[in-house]
C-alpha atoms as a PDB file:
ATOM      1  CA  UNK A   1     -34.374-166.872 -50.457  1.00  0.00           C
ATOM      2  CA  UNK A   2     -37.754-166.577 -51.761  1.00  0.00           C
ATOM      3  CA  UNK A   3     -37.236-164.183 -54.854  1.00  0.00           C
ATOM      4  CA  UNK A   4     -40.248-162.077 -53.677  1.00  0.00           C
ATOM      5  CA  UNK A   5     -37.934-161.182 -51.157  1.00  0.00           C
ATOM      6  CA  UNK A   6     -35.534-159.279 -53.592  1.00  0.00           C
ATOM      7  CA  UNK A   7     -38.251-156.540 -53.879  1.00  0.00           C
ATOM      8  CA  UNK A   8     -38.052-156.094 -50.023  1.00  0.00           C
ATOM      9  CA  UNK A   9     -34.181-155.822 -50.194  1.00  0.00           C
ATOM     10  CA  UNK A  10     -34.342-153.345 -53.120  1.00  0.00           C
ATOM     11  CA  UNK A  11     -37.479-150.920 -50.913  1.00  0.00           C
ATOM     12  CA  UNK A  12     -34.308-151.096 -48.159  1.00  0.00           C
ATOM     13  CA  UNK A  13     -31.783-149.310 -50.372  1.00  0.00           C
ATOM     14  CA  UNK A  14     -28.788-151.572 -48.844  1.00  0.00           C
ATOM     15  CA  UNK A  15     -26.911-153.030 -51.124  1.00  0.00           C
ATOM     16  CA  UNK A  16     -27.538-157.135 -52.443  1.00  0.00           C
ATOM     17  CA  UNK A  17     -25.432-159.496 -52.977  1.00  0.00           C
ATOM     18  CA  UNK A  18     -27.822-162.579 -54.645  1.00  0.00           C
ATOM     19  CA  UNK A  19     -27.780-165.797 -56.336  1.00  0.00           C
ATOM     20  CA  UNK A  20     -26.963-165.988 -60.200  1.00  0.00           C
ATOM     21  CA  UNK A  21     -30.022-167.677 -60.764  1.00  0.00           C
ATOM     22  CA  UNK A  22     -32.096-166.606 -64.204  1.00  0.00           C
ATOM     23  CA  UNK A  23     -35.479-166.193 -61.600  1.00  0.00           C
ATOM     24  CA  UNK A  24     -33.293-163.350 -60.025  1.00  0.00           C
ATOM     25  CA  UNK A  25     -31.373-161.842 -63.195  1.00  0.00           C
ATOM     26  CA  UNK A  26     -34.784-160.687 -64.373  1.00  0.00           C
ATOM     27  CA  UNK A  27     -34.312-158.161 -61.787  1.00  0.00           C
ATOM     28  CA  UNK A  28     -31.059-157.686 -60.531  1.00  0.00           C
ATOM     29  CA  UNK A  29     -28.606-156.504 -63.037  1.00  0.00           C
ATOM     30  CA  UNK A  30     -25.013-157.354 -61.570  1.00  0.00           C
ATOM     31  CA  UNK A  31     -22.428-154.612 -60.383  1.00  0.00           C
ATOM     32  CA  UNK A  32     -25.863-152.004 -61.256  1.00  0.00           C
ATOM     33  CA  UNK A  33     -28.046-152.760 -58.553  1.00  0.00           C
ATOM     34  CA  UNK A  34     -26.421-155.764 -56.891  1.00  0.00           C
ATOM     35  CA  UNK A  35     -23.749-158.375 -56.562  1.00  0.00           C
ATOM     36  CA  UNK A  36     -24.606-161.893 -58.021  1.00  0.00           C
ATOM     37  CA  UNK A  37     -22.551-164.897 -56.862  1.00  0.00           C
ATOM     38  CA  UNK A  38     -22.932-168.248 -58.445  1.00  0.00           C
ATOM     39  CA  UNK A  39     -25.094-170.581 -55.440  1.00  0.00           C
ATOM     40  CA  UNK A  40     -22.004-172.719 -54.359  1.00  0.00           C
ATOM     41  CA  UNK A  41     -19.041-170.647 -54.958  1.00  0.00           C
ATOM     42  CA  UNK A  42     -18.049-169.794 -51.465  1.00  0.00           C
ATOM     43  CA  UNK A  43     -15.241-167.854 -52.276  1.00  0.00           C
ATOM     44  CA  UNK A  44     -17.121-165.777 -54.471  1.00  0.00           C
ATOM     45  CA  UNK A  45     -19.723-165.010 -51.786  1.00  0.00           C
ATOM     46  CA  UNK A  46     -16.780-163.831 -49.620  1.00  0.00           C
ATOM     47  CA  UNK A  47     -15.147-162.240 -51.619  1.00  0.00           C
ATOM     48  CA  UNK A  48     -18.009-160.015 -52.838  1.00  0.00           C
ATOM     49  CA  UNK A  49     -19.163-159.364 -49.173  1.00  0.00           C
ATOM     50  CA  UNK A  50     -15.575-157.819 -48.049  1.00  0.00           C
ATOM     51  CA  UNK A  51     -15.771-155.767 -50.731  1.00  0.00           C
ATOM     52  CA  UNK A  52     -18.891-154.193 -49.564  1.00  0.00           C
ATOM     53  CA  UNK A  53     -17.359-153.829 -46.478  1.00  0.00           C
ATOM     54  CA  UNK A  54     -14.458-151.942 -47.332  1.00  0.00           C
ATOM     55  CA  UNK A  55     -16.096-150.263 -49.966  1.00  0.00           C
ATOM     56  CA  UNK A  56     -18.980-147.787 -48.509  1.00  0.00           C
ATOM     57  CA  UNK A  57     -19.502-145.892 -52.082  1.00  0.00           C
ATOM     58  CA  UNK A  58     -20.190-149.343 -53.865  1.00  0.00           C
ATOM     59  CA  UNK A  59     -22.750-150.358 -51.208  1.00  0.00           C
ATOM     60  CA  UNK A  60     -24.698-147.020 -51.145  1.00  0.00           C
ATOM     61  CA  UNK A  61     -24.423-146.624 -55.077  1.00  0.00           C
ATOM     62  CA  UNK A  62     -25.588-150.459 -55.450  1.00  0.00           C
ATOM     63  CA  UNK A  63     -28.458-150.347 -52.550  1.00  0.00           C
ATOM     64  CA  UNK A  64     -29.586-146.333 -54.437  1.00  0.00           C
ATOM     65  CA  UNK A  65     -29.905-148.133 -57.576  1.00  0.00           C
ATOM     66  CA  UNK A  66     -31.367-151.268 -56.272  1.00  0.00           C
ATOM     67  CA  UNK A  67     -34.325-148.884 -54.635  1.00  0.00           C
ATOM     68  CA  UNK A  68     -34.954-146.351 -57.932  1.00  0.00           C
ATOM     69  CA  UNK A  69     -34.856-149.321 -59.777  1.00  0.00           C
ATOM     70  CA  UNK A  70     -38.026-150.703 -57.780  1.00  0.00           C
ATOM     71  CA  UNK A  71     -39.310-147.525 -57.738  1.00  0.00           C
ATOM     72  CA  UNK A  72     -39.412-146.890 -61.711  1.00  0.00           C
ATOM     73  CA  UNK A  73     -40.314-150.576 -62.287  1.00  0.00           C
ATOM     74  CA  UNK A  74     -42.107-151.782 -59.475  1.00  0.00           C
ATOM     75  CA  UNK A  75     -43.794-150.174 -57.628  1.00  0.00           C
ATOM     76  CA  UNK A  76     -47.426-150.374 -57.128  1.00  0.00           C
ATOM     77  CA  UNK A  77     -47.990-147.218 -59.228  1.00  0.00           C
ATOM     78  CA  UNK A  78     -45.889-148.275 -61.775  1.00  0.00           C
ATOM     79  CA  UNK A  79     -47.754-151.689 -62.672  1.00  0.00           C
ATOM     80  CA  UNK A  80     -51.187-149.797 -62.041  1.00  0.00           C
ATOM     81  CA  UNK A  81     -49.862-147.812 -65.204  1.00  0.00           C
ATOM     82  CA  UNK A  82     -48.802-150.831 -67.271  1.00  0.00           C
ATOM     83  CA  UNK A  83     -52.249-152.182 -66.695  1.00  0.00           C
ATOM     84  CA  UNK A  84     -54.030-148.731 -67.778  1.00  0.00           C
ATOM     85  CA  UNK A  85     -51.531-148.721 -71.116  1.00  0.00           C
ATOM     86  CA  UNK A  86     -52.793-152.560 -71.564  1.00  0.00           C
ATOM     87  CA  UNK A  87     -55.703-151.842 -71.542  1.00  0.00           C
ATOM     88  CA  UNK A  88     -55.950-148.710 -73.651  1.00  0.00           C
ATOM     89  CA  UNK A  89     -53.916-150.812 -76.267  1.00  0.00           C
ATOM     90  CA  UNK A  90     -56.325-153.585 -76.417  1.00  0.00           C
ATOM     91  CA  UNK A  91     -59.338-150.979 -76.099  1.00  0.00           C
ATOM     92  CA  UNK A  92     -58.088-149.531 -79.266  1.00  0.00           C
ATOM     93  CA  UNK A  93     -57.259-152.936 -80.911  1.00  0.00           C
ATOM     94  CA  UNK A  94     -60.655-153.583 -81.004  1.00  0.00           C
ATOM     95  CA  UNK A  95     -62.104-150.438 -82.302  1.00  0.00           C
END
C-alpha cells in the first residue's frame, strides 16, 4: 500500500491494521490508532484481523483515534498553521 494511503484510511475512521514498516510508524502508533503486523507474518495478520472482528469497541476506539489523530496533525488546516508558525519564527530570526 502506498503510505499516502494511510491518511485516507485514518479520514475513514475504521480501524487499520498496517505494515510495521518505519515509513508507516511515523504515523501510526500501534494498539493507539492501529494494528501493525510485521510484512510476512501471516499469522500475525490473522490473528490481529479476528480480533477486530470479535472485538467492535477496539475497532471503533482504534478507527476514532486513527481519524482525530489526522485531524489534529494533518489536516490541511493544521499544516497551513505549521507553515504560518515557520514562518513567523524565521520572520523574527531575522529581525
Amino acid at each position: 500500500m502506498s503510505p499516502l494511503k494511510v491518511f485516507e484510511y485514518m479520514e475513514a475512521g475504521k480501524a487499520i491494521i498496517a505494515s510495521d514498516l518505519p515509513v508507516l510508524r511515523e504515523v501510526l502508533v500501534n494498539m493507539d490508532n492501529c494494528i501493525l503486523c510485521h510484512p510476512s507474518q501471516l499469522e500475525a495478520w490473522e490473528k490481529s484481523l479476528s480480533h477486530l472482528v470479535k472485538n467492535e469497541k477496539l475497532r471503533l476506539e482504534l478507527g476514532s483515534r486513527a481519524q482525530m489523530h489526522l485531524i489534529n496533525s494533518y489536516s490541511w488546516n493544521r499544516r497551513a498553521e505549521r507553515v504560518r508558525l515557520f514562518m513567523r519564527e524565521k520572520i523574527i530570526s531575522h529581525n
